[in-house]
PDB file of N, CA and C in Angstrom:
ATOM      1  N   UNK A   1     -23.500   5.972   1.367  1.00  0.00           N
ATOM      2  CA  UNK A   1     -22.853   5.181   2.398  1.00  0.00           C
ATOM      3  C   UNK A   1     -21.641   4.418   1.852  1.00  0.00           C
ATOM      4  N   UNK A   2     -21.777   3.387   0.914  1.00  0.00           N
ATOM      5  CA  UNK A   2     -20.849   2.785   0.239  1.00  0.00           C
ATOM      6  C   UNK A   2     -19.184   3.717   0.001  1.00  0.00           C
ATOM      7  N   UNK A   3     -19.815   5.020  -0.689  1.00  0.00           N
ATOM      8  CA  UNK A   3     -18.277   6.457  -1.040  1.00  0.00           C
ATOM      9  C   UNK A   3     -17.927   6.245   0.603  1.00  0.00           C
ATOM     10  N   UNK A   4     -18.374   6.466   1.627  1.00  0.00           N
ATOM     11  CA  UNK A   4     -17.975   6.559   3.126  1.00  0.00           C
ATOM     12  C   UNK A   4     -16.945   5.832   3.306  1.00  0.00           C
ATOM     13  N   UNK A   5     -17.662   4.196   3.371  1.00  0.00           N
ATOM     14  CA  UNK A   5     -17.025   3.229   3.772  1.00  0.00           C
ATOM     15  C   UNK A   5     -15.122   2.903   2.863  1.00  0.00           C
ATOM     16  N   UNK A   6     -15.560   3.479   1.715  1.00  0.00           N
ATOM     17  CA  UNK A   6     -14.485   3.563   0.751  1.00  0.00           C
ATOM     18  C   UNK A   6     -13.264   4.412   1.470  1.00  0.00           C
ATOM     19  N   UNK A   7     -13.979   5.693   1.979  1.00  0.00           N
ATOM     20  CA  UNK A   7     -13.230   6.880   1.972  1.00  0.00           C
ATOM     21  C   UNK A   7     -12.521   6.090   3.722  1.00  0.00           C
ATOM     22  N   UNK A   8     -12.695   5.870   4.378  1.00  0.00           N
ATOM     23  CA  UNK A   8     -12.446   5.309   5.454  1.00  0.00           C
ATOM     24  C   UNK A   8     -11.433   3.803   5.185  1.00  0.00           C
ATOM     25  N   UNK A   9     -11.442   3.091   4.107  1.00  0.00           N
ATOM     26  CA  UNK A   9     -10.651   1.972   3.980  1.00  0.00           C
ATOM     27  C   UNK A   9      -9.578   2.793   3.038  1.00  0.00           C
ATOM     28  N   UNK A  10      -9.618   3.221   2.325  1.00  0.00           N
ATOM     29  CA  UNK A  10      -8.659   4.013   1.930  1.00  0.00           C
ATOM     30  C   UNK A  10      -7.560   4.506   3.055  1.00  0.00           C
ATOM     31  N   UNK A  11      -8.218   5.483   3.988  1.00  0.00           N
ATOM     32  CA  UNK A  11      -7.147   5.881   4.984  1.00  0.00           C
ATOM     33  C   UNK A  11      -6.889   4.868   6.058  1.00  0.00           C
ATOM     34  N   UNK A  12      -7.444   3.971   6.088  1.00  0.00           N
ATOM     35  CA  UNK A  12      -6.368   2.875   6.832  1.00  0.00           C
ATOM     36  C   UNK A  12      -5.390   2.408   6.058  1.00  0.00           C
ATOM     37  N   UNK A  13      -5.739   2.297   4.360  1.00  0.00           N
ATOM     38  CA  UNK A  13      -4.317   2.090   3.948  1.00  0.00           C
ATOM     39  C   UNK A  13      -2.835   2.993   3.903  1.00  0.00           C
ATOM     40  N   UNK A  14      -3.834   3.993   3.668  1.00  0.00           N
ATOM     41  CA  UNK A  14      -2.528   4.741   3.252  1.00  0.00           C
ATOM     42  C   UNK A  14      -1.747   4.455   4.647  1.00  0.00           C
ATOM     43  N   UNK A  15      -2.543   4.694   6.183  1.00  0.00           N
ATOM     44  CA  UNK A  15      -1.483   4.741   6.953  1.00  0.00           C
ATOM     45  C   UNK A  15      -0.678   3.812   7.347  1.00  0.00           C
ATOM     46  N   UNK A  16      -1.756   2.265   6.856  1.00  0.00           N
ATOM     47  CA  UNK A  16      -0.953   1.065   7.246  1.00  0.00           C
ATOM     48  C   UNK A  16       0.363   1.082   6.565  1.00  0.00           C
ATOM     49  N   UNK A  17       0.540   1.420   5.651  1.00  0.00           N
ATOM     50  CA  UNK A  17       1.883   0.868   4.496  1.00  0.00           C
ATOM     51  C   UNK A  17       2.834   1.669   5.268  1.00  0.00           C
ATOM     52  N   UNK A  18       3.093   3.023   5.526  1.00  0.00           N
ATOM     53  CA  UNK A  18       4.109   3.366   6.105  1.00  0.00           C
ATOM     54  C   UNK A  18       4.582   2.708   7.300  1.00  0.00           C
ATOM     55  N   UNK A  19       3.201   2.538   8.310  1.00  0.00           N
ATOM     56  CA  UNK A  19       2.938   2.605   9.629  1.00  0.00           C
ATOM     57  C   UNK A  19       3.826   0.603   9.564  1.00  0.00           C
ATOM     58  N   UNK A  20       3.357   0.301   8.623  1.00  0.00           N
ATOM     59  CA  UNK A  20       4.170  -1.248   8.966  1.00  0.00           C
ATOM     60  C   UNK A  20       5.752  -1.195   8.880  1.00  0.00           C
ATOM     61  N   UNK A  21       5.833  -0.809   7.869  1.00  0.00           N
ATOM     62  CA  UNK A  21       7.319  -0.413   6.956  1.00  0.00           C
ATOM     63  C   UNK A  21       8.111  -0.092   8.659  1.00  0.00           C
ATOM     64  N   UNK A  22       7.536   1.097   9.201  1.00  0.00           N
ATOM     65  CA  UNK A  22       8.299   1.412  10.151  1.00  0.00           C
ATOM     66  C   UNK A  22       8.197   0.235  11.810  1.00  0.00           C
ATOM     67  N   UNK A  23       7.299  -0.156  11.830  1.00  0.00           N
ATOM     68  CA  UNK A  23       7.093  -1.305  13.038  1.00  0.00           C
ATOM     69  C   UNK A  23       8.179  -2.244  12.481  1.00  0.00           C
ATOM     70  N   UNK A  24       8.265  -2.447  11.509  1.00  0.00           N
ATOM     71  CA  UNK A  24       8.878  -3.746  10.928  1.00  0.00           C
ATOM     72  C   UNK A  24      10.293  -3.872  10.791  1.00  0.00           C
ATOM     73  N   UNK A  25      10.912  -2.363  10.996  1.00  0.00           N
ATOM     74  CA  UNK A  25      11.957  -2.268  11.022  1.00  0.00           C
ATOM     75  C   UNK A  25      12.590  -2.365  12.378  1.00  0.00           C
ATOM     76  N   UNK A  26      11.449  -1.875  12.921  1.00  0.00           N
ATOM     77  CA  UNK A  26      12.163  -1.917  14.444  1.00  0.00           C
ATOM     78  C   UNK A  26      12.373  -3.610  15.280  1.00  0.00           C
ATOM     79  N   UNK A  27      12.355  -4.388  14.270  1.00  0.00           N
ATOM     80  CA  UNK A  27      11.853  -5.692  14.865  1.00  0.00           C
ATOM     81  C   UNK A  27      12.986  -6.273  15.181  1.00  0.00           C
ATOM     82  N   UNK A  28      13.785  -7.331  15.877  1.00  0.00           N
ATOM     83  CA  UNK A  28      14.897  -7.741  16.180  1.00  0.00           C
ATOM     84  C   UNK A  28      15.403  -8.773  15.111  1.00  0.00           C
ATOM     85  N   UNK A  29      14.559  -8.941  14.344  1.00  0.00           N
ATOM     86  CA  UNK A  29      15.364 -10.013  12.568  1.00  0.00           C
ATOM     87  C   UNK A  29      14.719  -9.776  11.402  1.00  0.00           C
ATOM     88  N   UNK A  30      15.438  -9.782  10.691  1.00  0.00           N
ATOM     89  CA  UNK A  30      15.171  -9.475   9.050  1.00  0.00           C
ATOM     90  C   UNK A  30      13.788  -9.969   9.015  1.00  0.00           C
ATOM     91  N   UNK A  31      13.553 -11.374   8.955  1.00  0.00           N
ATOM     92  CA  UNK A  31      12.476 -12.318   9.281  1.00  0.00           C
ATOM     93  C   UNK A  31      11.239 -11.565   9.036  1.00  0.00           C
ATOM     94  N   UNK A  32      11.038 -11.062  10.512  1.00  0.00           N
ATOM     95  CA  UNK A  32      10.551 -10.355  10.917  1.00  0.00           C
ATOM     96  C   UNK A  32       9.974  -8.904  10.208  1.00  0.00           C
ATOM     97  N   UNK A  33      10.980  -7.991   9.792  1.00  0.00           N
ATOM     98  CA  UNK A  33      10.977  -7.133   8.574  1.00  0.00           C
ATOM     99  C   UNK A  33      10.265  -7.402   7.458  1.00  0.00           C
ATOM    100  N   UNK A  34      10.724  -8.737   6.976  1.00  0.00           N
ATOM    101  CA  UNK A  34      10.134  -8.905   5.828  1.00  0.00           C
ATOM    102  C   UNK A  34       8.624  -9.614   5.665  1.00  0.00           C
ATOM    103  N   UNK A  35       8.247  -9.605   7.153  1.00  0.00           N
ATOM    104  CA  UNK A  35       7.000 -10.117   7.270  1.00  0.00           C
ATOM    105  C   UNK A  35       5.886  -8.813   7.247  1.00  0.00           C
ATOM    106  N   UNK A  36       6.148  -7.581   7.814  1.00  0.00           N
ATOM    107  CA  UNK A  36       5.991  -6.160   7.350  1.00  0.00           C
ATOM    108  C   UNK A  36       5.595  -5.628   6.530  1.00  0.00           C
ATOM    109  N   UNK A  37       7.078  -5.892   6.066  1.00  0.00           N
ATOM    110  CA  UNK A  37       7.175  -5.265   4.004  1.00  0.00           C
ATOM    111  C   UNK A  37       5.704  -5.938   3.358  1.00  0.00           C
ATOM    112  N   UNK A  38       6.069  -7.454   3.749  1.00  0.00           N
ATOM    113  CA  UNK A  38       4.971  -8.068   2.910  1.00  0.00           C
ATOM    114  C   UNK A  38       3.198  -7.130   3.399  1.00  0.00           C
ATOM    115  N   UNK A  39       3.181  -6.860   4.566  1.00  0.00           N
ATOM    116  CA  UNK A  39       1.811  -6.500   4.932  1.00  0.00           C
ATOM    117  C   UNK A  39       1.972  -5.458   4.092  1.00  0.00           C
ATOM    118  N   UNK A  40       2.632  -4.290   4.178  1.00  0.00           N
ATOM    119  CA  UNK A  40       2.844  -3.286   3.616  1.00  0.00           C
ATOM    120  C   UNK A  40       2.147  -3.511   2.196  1.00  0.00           C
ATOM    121  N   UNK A  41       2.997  -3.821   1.652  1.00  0.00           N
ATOM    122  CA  UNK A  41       2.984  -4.075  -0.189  1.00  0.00           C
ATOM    123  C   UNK A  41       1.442  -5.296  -0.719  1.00  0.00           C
ATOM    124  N   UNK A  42       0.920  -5.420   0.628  1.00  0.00           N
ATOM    125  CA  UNK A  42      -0.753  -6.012   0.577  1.00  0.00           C
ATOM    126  C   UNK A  42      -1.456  -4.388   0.881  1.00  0.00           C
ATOM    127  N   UNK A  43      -1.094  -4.128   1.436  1.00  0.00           N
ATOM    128  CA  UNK A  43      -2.102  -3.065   2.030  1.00  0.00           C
ATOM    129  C   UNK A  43      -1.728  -1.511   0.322  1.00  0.00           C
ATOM    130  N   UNK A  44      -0.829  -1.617  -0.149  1.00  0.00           N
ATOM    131  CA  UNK A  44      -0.471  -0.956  -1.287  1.00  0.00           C
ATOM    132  C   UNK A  44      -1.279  -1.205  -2.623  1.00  0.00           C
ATOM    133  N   UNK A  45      -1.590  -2.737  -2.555  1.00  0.00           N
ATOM    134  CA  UNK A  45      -2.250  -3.601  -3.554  1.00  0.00           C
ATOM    135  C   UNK A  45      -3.471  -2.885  -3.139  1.00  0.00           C
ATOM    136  N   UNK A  46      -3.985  -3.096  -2.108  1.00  0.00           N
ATOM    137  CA  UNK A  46      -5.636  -2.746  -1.752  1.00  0.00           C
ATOM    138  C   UNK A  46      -5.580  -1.302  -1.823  1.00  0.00           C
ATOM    139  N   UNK A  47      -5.290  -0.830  -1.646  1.00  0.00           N
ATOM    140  CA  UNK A  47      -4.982   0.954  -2.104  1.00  0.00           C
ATOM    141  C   UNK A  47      -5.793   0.742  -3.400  1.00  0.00           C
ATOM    142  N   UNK A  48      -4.281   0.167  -4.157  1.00  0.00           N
ATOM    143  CA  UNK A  48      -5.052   0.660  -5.414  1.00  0.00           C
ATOM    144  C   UNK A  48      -5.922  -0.159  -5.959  1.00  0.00           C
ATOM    145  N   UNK A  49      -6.619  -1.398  -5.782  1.00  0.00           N
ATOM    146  CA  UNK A  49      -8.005  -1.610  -6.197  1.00  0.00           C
ATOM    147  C   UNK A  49      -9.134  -0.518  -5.521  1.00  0.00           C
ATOM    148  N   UNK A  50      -8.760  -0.367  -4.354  1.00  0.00           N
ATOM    149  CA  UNK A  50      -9.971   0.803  -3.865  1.00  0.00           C
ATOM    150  C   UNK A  50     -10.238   1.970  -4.712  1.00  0.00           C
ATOM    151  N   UNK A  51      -8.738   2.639  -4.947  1.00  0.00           N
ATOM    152  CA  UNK A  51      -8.909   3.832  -5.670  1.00  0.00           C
ATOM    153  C   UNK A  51      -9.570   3.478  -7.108  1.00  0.00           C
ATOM    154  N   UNK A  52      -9.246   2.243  -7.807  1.00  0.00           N
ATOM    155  CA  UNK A  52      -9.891   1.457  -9.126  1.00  0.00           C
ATOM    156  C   UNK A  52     -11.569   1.390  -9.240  1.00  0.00           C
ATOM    157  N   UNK A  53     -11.685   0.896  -7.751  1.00  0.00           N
ATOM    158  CA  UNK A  53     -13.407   0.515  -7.390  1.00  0.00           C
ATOM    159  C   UNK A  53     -13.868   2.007  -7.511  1.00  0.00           C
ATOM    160  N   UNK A  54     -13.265   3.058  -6.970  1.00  0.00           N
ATOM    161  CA  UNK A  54     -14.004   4.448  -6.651  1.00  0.00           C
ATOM    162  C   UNK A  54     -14.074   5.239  -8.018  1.00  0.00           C
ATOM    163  N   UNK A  55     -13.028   4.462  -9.461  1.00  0.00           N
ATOM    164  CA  UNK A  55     -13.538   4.983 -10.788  1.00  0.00           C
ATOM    165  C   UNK A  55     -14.140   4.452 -11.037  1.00  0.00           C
ATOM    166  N   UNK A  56     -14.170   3.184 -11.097  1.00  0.00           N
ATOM    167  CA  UNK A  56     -16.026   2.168 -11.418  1.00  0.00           C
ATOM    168  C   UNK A  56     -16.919   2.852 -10.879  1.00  0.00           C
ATOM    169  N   UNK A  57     -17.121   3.012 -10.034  1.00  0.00           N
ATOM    170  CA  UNK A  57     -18.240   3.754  -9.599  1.00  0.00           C
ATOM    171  C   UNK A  57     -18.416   4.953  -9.090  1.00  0.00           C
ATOM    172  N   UNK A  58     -17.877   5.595 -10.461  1.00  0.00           N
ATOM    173  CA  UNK A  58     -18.096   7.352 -10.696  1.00  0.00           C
ATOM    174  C   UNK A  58     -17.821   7.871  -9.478  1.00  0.00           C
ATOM    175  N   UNK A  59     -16.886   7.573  -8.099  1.00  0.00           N
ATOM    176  CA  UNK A  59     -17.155   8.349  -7.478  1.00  0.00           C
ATOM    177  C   UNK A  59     -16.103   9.472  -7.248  1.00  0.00           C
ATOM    178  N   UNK A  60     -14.503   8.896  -8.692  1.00  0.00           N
ATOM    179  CA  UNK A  60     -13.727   9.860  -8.676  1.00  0.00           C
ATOM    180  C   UNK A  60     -13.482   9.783 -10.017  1.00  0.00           C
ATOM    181  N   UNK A  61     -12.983  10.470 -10.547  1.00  0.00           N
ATOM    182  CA  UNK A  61     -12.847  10.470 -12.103  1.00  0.00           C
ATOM    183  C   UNK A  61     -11.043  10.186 -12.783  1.00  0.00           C
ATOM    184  N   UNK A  62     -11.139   9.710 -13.758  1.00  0.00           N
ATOM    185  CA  UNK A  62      -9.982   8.585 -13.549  1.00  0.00           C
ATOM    186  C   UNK A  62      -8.911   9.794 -13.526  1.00  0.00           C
ATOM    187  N   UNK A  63      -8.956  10.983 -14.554  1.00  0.00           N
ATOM    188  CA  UNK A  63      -8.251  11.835 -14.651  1.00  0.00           C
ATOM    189  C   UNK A  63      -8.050  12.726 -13.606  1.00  0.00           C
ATOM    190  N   UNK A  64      -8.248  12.629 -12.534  1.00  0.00           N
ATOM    191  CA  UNK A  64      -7.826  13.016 -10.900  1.00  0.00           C
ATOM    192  C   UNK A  64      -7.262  11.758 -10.545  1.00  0.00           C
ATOM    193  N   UNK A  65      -7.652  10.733 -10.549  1.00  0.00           N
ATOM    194  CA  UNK A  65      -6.614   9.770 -10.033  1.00  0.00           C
ATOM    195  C   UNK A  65      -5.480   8.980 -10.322  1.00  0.00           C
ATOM    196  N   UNK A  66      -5.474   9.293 -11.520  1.00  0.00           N
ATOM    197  CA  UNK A  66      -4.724   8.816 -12.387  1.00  0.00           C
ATOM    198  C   UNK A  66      -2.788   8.830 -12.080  1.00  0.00           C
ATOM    199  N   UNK A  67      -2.990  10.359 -11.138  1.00  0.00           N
ATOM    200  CA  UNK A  67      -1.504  10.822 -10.858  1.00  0.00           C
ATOM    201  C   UNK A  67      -1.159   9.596  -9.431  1.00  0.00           C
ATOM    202  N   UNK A  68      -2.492   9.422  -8.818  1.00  0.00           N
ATOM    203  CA  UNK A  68      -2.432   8.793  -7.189  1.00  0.00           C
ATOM    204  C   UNK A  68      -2.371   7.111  -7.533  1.00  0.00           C
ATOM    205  N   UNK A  69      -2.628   6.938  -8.530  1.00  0.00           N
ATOM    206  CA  UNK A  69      -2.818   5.509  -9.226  1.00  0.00           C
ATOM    207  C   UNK A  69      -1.123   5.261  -9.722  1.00  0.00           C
ATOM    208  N   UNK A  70      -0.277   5.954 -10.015  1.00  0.00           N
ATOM    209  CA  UNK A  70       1.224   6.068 -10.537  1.00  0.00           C
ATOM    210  C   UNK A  70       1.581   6.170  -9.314  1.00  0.00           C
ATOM    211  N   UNK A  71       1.581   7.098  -8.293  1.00  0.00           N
ATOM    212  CA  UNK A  71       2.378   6.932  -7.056  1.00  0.00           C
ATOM    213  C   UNK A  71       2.497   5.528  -6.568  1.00  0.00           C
ATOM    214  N   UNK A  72       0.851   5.528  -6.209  1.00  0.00           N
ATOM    215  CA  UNK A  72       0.487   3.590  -5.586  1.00  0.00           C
ATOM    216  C   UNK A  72       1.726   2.624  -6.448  1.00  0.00           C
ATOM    217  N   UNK A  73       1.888   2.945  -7.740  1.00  0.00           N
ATOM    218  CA  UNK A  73       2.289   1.901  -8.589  1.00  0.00           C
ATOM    219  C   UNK A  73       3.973   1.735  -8.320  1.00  0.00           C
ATOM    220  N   UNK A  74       4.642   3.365  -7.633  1.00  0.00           N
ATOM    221  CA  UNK A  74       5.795   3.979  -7.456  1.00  0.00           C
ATOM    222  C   UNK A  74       6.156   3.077  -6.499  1.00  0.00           C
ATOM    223  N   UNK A  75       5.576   3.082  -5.219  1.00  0.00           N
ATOM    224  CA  UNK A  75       5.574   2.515  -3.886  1.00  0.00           C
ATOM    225  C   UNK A  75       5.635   1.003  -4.199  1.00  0.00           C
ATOM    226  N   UNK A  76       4.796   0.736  -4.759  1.00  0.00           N
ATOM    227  CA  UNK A  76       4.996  -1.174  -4.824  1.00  0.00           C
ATOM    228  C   UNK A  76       6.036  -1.542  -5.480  1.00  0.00           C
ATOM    229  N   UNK A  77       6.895  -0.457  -6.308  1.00  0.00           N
ATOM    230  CA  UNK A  77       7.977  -1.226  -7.007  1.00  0.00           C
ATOM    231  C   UNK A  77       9.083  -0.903  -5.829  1.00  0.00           C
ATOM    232  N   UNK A  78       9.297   0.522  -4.932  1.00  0.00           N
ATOM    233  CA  UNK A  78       9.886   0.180  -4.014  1.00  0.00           C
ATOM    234  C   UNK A  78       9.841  -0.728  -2.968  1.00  0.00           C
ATOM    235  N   UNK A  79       8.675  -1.109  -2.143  1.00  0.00           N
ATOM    236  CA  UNK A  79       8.375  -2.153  -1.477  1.00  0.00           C
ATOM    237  C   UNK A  79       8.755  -3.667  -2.156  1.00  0.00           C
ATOM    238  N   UNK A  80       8.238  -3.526  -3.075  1.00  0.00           N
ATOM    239  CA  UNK A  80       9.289  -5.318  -3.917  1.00  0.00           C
ATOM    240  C   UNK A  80      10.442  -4.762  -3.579  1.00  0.00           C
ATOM    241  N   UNK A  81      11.137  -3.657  -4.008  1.00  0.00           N
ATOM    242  CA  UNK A  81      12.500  -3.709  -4.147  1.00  0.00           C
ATOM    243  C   UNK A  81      13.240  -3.965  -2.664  1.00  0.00           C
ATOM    244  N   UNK A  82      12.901  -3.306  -1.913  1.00  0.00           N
ATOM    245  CA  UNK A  82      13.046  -3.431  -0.348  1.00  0.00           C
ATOM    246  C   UNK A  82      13.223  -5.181  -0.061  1.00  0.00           C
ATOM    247  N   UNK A  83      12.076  -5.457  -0.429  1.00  0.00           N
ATOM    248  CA  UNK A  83      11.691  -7.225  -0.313  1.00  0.00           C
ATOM    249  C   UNK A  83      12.758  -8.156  -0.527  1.00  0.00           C
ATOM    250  N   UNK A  84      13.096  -8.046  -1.712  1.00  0.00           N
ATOM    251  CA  UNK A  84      14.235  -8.447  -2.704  1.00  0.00           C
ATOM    252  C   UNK A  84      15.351  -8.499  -1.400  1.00  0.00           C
ATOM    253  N   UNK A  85      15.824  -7.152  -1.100  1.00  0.00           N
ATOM    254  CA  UNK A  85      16.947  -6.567  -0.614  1.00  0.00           C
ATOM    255  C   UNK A  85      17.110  -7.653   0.320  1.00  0.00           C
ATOM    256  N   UNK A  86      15.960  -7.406   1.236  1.00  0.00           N
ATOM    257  CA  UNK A  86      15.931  -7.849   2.658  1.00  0.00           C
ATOM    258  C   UNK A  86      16.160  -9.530   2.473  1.00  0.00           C
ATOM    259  N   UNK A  87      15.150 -10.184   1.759  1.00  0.00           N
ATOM    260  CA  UNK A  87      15.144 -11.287   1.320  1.00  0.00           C
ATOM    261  C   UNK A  87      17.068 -12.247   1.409  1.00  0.00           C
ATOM    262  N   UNK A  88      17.730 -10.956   0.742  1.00  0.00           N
ATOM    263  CA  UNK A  88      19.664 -11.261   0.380  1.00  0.00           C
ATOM    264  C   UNK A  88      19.760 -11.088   2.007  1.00  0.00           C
ATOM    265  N   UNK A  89      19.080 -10.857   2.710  1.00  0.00           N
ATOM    266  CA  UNK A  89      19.857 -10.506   3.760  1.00  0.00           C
ATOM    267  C   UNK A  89      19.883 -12.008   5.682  1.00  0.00           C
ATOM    268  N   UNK A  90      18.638 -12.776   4.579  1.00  0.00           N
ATOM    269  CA  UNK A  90      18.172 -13.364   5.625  1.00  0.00           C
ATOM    270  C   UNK A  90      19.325 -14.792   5.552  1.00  0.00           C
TER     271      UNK A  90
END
């Protein structure tokens, strides 16, 4: 039950981070945007403790995740970077 519940919070993240990124843009002020980004780059963070929790407890092995653990890590330095950007802009 526990792998389930994992496998299910996992895919709300993955879709939240895009799924904000893009709501957030459509918003009428930076403000706004960068209130987004920020959910985004939370929901990126929890990604990857989940995927962390699911090698603690054997339920993926680090050397399969290891490549999805570098992406996660890819994305949060763009999302700061975005942040940053937007941040000059307000």
């Amino acid at each position: 039950m526990k792998k389930y519940g994992l496998i299910s919070q996992i895919r709300r993240c993955v879709i939240s981070i895009p799924s904000n990124i893009a709501e957030g843009s459509a918003k009428d002020s930076q403000k706004d945007f960068l209130r987004y980004l920020q959910i985004s780059l939370g929901s990126s963070f929890e990604l990857e403790t989940q995927l962390l929790l699911c090698i603690d407890l054997d339920f993926l092995k680090i050397e399969n995740t290891q490549t999805h653990l570098v992406t996660v890590e890819r994305i949060q330095k763009r999302i700061s970077s975005l942040i940053k950007y937007v941040r000059t802009q307000i």
